[in-house]
C-alpha atoms as a PDB file:
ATOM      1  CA  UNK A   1       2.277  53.860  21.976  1.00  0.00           C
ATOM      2  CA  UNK A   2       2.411  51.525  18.944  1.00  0.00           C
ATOM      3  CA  UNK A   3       5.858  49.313  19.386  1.00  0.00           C
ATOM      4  CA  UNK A   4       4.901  48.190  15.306  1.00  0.00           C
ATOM      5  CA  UNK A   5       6.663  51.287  14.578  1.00  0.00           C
ATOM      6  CA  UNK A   6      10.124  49.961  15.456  1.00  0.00           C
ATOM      7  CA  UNK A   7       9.912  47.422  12.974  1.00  0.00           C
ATOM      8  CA  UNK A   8      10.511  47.350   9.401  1.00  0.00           C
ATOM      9  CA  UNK A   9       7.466  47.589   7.267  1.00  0.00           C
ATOM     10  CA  UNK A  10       8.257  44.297   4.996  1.00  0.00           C
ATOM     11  CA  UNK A  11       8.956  42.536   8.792  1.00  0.00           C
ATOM     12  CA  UNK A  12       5.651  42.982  10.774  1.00  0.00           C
ATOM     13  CA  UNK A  13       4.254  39.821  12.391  1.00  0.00           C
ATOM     14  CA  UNK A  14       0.617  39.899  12.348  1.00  0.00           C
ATOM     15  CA  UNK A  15      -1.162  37.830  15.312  1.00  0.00           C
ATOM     16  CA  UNK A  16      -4.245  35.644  14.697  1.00  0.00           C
ATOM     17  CA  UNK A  17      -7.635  36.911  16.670  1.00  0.00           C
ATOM     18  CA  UNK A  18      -6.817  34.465  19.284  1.00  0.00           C
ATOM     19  CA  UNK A  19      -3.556  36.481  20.180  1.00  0.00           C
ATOM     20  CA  UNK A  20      -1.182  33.278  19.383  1.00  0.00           C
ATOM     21  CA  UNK A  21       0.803  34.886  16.829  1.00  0.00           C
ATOM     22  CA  UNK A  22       1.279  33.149  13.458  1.00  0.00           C
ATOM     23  CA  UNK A  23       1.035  29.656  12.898  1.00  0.00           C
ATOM     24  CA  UNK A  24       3.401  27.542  10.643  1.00  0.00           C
ATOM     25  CA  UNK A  25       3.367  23.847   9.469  1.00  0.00           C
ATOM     26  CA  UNK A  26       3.154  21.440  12.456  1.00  0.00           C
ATOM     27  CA  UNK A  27       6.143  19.545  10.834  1.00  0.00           C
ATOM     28  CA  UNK A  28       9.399  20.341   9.073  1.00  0.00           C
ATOM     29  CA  UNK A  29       9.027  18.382   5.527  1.00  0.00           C
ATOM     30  CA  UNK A  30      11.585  16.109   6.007  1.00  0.00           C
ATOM     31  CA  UNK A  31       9.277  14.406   8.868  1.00  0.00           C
ATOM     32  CA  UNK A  32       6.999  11.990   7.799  1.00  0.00           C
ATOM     33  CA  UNK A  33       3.951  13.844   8.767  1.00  0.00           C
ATOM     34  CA  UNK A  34       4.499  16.077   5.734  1.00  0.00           C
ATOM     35  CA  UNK A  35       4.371  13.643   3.625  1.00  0.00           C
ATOM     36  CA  UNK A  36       0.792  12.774   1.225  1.00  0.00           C
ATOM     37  CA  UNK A  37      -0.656   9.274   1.365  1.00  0.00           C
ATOM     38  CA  UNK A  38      -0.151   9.697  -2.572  1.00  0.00           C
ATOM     39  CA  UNK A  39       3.918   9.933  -2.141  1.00  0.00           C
ATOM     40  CA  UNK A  40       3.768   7.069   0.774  1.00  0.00           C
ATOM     41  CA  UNK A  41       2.241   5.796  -1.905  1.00  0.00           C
ATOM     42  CA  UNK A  42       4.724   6.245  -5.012  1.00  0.00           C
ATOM     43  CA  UNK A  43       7.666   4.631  -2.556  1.00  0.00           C
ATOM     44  CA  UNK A  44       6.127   1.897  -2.091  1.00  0.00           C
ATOM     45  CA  UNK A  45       5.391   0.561  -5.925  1.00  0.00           C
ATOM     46  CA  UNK A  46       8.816   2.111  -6.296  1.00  0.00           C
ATOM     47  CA  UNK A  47      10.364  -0.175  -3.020  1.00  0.00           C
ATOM     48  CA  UNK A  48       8.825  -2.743  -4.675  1.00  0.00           C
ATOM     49  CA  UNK A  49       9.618  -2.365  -8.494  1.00  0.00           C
ATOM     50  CA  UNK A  50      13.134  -1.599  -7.100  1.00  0.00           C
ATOM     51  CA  UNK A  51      13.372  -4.915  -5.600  1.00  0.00           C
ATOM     52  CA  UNK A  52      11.732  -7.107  -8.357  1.00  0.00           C
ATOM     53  CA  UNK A  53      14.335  -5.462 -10.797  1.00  0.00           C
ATOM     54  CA  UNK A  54      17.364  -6.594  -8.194  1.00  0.00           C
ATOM     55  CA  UNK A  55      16.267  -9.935  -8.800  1.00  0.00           C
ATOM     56  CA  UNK A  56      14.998 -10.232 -12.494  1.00  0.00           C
ATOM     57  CA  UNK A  57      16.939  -7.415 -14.984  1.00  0.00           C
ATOM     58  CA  UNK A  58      14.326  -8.115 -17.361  1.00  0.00           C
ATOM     59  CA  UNK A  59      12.410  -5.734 -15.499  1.00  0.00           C
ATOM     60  CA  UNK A  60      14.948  -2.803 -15.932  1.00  0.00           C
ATOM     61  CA  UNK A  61      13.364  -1.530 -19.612  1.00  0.00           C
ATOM     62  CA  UNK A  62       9.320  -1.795 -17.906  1.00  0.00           C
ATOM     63  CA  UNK A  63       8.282   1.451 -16.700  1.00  0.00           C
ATOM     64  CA  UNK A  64       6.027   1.497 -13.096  1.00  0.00           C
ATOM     65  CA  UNK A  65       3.430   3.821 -12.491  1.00  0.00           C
ATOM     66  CA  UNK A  66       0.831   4.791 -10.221  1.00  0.00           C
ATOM     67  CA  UNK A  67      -2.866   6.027 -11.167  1.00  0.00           C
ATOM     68  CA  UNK A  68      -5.514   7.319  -8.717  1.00  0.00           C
ATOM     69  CA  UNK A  69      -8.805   4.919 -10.149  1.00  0.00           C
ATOM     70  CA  UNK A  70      -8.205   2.456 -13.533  1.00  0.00           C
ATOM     71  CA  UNK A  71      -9.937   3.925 -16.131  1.00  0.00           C
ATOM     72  CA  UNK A  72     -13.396   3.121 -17.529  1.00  0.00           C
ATOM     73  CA  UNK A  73     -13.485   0.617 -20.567  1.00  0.00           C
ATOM     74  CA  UNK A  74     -14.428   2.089 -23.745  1.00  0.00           C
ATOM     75  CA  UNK A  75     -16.874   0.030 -23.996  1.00  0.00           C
ATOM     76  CA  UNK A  76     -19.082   0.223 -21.303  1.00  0.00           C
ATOM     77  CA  UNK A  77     -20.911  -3.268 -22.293  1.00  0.00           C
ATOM     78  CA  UNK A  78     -17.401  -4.959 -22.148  1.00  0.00           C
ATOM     79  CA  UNK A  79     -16.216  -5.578 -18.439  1.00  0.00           C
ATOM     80  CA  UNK A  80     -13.389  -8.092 -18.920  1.00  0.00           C
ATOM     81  CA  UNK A  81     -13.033  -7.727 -14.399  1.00  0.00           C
ATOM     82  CA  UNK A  82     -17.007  -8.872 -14.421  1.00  0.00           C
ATOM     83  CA  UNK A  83     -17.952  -6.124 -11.885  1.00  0.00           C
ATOM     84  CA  UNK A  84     -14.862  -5.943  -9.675  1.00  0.00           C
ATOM     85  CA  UNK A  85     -12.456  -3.137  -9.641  1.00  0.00           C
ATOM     86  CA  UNK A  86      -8.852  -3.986 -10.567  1.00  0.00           C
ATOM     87  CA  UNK A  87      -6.088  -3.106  -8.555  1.00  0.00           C
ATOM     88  CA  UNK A  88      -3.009  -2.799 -11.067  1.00  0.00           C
ATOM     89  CA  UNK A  89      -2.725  -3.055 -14.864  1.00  0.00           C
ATOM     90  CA  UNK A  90      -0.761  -4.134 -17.774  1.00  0.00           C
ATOM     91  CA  UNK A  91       0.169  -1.772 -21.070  1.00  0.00           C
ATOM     92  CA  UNK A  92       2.016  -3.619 -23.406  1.00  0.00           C
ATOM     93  CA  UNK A  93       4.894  -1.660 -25.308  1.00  0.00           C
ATOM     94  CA  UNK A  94       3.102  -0.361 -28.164  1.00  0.00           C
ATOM     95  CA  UNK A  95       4.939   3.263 -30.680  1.00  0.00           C
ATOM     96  CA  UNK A  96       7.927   3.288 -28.990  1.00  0.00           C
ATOM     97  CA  UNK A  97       6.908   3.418 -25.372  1.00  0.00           C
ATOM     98  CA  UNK A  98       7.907   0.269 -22.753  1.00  0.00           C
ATOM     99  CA  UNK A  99       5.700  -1.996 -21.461  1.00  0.00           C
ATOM    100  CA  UNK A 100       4.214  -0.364 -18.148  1.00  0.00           C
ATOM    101  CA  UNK A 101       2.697  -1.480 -15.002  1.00  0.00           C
ATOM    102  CA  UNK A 102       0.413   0.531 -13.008  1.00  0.00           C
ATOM    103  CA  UNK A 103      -0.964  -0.005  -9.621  1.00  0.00           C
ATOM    104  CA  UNK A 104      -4.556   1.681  -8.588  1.00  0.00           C
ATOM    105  CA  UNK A 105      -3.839   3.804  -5.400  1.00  0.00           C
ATOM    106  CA  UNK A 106      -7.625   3.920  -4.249  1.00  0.00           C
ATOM    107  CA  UNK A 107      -8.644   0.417  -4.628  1.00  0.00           C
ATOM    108  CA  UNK A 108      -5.818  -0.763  -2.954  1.00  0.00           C
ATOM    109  CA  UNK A 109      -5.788   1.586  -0.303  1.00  0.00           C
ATOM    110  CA  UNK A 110      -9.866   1.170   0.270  1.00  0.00           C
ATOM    111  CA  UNK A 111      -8.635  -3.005   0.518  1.00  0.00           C
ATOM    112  CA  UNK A 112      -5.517  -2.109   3.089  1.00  0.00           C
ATOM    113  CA  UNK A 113      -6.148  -1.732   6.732  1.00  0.00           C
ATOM    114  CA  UNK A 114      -2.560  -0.219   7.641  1.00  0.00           C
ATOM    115  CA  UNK A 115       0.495   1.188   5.927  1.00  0.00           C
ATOM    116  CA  UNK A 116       1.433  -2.496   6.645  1.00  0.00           C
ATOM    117  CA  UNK A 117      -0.925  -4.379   4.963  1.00  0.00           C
ATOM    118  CA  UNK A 118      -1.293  -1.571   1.582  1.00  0.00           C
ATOM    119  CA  UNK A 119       2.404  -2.147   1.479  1.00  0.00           C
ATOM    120  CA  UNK A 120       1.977  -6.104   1.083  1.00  0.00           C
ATOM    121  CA  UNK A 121      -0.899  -5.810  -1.137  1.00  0.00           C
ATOM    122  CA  UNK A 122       1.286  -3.465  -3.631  1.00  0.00           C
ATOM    123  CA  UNK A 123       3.973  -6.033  -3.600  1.00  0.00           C
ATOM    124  CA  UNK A 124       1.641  -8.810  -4.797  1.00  0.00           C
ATOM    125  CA  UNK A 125      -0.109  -6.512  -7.516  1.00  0.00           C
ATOM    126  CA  UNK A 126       3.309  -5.540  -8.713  1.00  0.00           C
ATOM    127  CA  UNK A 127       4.194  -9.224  -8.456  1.00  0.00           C
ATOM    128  CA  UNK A 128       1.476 -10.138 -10.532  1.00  0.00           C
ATOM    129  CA  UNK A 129       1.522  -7.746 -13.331  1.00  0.00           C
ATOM    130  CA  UNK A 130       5.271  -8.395 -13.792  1.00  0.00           C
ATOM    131  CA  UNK A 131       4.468 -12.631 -13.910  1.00  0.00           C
ATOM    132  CA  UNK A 132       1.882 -11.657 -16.214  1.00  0.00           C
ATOM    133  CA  UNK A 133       4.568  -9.426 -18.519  1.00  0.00           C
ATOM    134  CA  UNK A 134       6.914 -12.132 -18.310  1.00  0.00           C
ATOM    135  CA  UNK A 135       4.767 -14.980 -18.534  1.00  0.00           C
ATOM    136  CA  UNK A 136       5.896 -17.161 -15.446  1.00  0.00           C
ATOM    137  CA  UNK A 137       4.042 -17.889 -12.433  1.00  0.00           C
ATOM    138  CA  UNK A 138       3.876 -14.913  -9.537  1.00  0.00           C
ATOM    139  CA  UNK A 139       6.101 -17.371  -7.320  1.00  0.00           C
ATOM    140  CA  UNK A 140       8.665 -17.286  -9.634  1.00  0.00           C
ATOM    141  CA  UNK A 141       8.986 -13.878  -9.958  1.00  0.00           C
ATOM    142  CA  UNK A 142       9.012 -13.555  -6.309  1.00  0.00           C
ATOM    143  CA  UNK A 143       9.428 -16.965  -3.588  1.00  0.00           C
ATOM    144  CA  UNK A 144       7.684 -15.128  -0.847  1.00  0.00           C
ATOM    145  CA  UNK A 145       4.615 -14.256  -2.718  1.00  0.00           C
ATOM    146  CA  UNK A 146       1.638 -15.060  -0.895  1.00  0.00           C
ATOM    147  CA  UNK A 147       3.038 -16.039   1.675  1.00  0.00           C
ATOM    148  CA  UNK A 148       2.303 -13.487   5.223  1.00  0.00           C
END
């Protein structure tokens, strides 16, 4: 006798070959797990743009952003890094749009051992790009730079 008949057509539950029934996410998405190393990622230049703006409201008009790689010069015989790969960037206001950090997700997760240490290193890009915008030295923007 087939009990599927006592159930609603839209309803069935369909059971994988291994007779387990269906499978779901292994975490609600509020849990961390559920989260991608790209938004872990986003919080923490955001943590840390967040907290440089607390302390200098210069900062508050400076938009922060996160790219996957930097992009390639456009022109290929000009390397102004001489063979290293940076890990944030400056874009200076230009037509209307603010001046805009970015920080390189890959290179600085590729240099960052732990969640830890990728969170420090993003703090000291994002320290140095904003010194660099505002023309002081990194331990002005921020006492504890450099420091572990």
């Amino acid at each position: 006798m087939d009990d599927s008949s006592s159930v609603p057509p839209g309803r069935r539950r369909h059971r994988d070959r291994h007779g387990r029934g269906m499978r779901g996410p292994l975490a609600p998405p509020q849990v961390p797990l559920a989260v991608s190393r790209a938004d872990t990622f986003d919080s923490l230049v955001h943590d840390s743009a967040e907290r440089l703006r607390r302390r200098l409201p210069e900062l508050d008009n400076v938009d922060f952003a996160v790219l996957e790689v930097p992009l390639p010069p456009a022109d290929d015989a000009a390397d102004p890094a001489g063979g290293t790969v940076p890990l944030g960037g400056l874009l200076r206001a230009r037509g209307g749009r603010p001046d805009r950090i970015v920080v390189y997700r890959r290179p600085v997760e590729l240099r960052s051992r732990d969640r830890d240490e990728c969170a420090q290193l993003v703090h000291e890009v994002v320290v140095e790009q904003a010194a660099e915008l505002l023309g002081l030295a990194p331990e002005s923007v921020d006492p504890r730079y450099g420091q572990d």
